[in-house]
Protein backbone atom coordinates (compact mmCIF):
# COMPACT_ATOMS: atom_id res chain seq x y z
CA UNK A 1 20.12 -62.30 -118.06
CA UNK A 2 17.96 -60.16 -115.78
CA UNK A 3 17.30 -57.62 -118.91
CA UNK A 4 15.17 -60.69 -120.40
CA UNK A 5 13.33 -60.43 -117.24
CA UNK A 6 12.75 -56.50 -116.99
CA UNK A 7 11.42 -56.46 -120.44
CA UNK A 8 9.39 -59.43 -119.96
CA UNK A 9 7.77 -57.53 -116.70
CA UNK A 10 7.55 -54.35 -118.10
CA UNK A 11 5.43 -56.04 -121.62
CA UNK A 12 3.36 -57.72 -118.90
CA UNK A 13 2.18 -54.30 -118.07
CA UNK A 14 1.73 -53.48 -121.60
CA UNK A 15 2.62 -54.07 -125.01
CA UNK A 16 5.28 -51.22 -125.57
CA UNK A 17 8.06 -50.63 -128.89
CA UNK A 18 11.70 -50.34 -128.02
CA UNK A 19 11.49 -47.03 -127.89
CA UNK A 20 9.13 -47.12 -125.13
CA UNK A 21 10.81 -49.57 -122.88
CA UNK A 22 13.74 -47.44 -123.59
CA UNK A 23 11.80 -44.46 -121.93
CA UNK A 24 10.80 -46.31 -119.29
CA UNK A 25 14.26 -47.64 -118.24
CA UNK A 26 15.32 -44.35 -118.23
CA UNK A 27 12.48 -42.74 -116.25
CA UNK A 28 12.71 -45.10 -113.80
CA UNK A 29 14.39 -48.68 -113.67
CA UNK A 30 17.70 -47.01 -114.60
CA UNK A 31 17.95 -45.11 -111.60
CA UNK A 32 16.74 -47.29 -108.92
CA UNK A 33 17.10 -50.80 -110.34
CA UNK A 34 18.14 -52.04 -113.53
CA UNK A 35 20.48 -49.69 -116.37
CA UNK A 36 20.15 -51.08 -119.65
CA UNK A 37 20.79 -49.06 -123.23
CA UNK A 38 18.78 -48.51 -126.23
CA UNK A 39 21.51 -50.87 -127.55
CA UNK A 40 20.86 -53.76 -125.46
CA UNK A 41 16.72 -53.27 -125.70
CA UNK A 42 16.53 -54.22 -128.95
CA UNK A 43 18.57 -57.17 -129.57
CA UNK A 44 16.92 -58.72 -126.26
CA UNK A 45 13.45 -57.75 -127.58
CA UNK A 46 14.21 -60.04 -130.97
CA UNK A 47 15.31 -62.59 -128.91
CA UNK A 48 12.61 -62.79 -126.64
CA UNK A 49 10.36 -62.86 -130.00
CA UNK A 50 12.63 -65.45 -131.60
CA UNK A 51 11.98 -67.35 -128.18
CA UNK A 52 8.57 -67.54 -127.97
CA UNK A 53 8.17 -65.12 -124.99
CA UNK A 54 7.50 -62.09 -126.93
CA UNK A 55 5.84 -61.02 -130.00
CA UNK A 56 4.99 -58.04 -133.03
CA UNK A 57 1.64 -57.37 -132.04
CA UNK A 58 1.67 -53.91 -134.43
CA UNK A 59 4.32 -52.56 -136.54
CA UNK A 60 4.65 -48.72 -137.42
CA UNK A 61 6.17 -45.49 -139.46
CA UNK A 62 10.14 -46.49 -139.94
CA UNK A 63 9.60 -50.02 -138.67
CA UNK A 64 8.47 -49.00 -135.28
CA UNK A 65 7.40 -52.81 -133.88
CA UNK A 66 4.90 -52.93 -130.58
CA UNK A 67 5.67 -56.19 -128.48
CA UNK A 68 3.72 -58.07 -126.21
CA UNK A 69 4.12 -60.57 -124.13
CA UNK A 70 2.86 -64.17 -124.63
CA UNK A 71 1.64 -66.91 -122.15
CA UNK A 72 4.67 -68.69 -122.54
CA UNK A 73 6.82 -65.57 -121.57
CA UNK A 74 4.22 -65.16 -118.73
CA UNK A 75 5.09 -68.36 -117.30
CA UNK A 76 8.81 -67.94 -117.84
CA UNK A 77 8.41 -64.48 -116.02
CA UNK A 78 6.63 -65.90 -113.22
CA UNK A 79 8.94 -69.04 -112.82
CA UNK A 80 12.29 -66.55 -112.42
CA UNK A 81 9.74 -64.49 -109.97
CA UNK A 82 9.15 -67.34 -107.89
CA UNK A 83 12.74 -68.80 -107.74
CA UNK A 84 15.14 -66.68 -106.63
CA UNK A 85 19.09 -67.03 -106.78
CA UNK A 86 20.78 -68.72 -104.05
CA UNK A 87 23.17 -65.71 -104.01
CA UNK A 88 23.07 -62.39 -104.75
CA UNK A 89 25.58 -60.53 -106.30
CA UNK A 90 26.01 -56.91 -105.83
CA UNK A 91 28.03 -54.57 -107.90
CA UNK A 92 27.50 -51.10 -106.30
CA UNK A 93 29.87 -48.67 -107.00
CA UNK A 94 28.97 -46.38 -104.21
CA UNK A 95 29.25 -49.16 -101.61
CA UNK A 96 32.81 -49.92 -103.00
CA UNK A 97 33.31 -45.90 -102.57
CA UNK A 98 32.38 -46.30 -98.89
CA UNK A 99 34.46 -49.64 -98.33
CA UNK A 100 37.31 -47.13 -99.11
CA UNK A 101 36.20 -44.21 -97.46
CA UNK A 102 38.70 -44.42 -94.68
CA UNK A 103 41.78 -43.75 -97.54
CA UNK A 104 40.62 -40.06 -97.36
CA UNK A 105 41.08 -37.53 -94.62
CA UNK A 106 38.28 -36.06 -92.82
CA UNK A 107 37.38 -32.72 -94.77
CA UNK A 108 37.84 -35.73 -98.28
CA UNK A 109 35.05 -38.03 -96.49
CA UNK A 110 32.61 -34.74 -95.39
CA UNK A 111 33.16 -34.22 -99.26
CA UNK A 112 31.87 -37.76 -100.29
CA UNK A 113 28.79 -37.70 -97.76
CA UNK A 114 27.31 -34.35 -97.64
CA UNK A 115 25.94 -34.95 -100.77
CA UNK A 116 24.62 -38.11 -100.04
CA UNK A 117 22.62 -36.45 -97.40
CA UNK A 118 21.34 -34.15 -99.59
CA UNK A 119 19.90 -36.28 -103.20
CA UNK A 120 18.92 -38.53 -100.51
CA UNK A 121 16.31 -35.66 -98.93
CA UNK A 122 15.38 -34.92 -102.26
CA UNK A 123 14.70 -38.15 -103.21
CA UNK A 124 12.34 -38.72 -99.99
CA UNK A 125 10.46 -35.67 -100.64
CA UNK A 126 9.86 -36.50 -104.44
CA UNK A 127 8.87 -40.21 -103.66
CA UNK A 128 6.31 -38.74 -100.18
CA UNK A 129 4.72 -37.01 -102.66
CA UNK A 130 4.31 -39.23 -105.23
CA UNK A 131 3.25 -42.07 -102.33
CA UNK A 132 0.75 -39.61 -101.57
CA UNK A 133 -0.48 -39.00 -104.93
CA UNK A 134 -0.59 -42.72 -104.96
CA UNK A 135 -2.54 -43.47 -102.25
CA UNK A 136 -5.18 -41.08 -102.59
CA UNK A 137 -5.95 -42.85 -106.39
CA UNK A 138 -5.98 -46.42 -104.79
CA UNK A 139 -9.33 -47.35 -103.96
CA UNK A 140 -9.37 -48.60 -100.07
CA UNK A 141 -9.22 -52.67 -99.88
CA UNK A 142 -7.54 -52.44 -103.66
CA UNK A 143 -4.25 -54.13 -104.21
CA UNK A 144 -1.35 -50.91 -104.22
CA UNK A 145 -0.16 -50.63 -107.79
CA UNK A 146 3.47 -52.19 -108.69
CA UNK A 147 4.87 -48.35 -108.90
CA UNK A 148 3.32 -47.64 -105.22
CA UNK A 149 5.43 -51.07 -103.95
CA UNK A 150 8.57 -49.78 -105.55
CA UNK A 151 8.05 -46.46 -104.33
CA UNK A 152 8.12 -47.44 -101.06
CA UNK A 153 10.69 -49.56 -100.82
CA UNK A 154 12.58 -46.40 -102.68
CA UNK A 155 11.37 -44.17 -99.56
CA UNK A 156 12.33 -46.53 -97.14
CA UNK A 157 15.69 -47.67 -98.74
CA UNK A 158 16.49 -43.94 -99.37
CA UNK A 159 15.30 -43.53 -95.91
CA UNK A 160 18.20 -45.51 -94.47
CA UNK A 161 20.85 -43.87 -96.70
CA UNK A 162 20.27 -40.50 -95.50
CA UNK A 163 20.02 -41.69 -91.73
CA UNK A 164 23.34 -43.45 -92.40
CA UNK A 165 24.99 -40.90 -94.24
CA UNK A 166 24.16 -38.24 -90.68
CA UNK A 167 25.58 -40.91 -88.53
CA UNK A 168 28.58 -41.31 -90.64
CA UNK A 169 29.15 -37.49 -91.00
CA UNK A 170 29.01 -37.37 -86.78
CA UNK A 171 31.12 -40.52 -86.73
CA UNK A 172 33.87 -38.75 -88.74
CA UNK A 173 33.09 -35.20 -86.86
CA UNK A 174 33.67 -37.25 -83.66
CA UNK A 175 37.08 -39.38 -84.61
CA UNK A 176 38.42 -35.63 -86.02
CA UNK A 177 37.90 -33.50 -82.89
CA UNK A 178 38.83 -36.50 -80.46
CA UNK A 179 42.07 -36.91 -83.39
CA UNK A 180 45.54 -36.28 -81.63
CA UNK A 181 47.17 -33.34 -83.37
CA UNK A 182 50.54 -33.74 -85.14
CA UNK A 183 53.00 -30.96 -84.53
CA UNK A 184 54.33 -30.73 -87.96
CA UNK A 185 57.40 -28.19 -86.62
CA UNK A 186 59.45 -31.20 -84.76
């Protein structure tokens, strides 16, 4: 259901073709928030047409269609904005990874997190930089832009990953050198 609802945001931007959304799902949504195929875009996008929320605003060369959204998709947007689930559901498979972290041995769970520690630098120094590129287009006293929000909630969440990750590295490092050792010969 929340597909209906990233299409509907993202045509609130601008009117946009499949193709388009497509691209932006996979420049940016698909990573951070929301994965959804070329094969699921479409069929939502007549159905949000079919619905009322969306419509053709221009069609193109090999039926290339341009939706936008309407008022009544507006309000529907807004009214799933404002009201929230009661619970969230999660599916992250990385989080179940670390649930079962403990099944591996030592040198295993170094293997898992090192390179959490490193995307996760590299992911803070590409979203600093485009933060700062960011903020020095914003006027001063102007509302940030929706990908400045989302960029820093990426910094900050990223931010906590690769301070985690460390202090789960040391953890193990810790547990392993404190580790009785098992005489194998007896």
């Amino acid at each position: 259901m929340s597909l209906r609802y990233a299409l509907l945001g993202l045509l609130a931007e601008e009117p946009a073709s499949g193709y388009d959304l497509t691209r932006k799902f996979e420049r940016a949504l698909q990573r951070y928030a929301w994965h959804a195929q070329h094969s699921q875009i479409y069929p939502e996008l007549n159905r949000l047409a079919a619905d009322g929320l969306a419509m053709v605003v221009a069609e193109g060369a090999r039926g290339r269609r341009t939706y936008a959204i309407t008022d009544k998709g507006r309000t529907e947007l807004r009214s799933w904005m404002l009201n929230p689930p009661d619970v969230f559901v999660v599916r992250h498979e990385f989080v179940l990874r670390l649930f079962l972290l403990s099944t591996l041995d030592p040198d295993d769970a170094r293997a898992v997190l090192r390179p959490v520690v490193e995307d996760s630098a590299r992911e803070l120094a590409t979203l600093r930089e485009s933060i700062d590129t960011a903020d020095t287009t914003t006027p001063p006293g102007a509302l940030p832009a929706f990908g400045r929000l989302v960029a820093e909630y990426g910094l900050r969440s990223f931010q906590t990953m690769h301070d985690w990750a460390l202090w789960a590295l040391d953890q193990i490092d810790q547990a392993d050198t404190t580790a009785p050792e098992i005489n194998h010969s007896e």
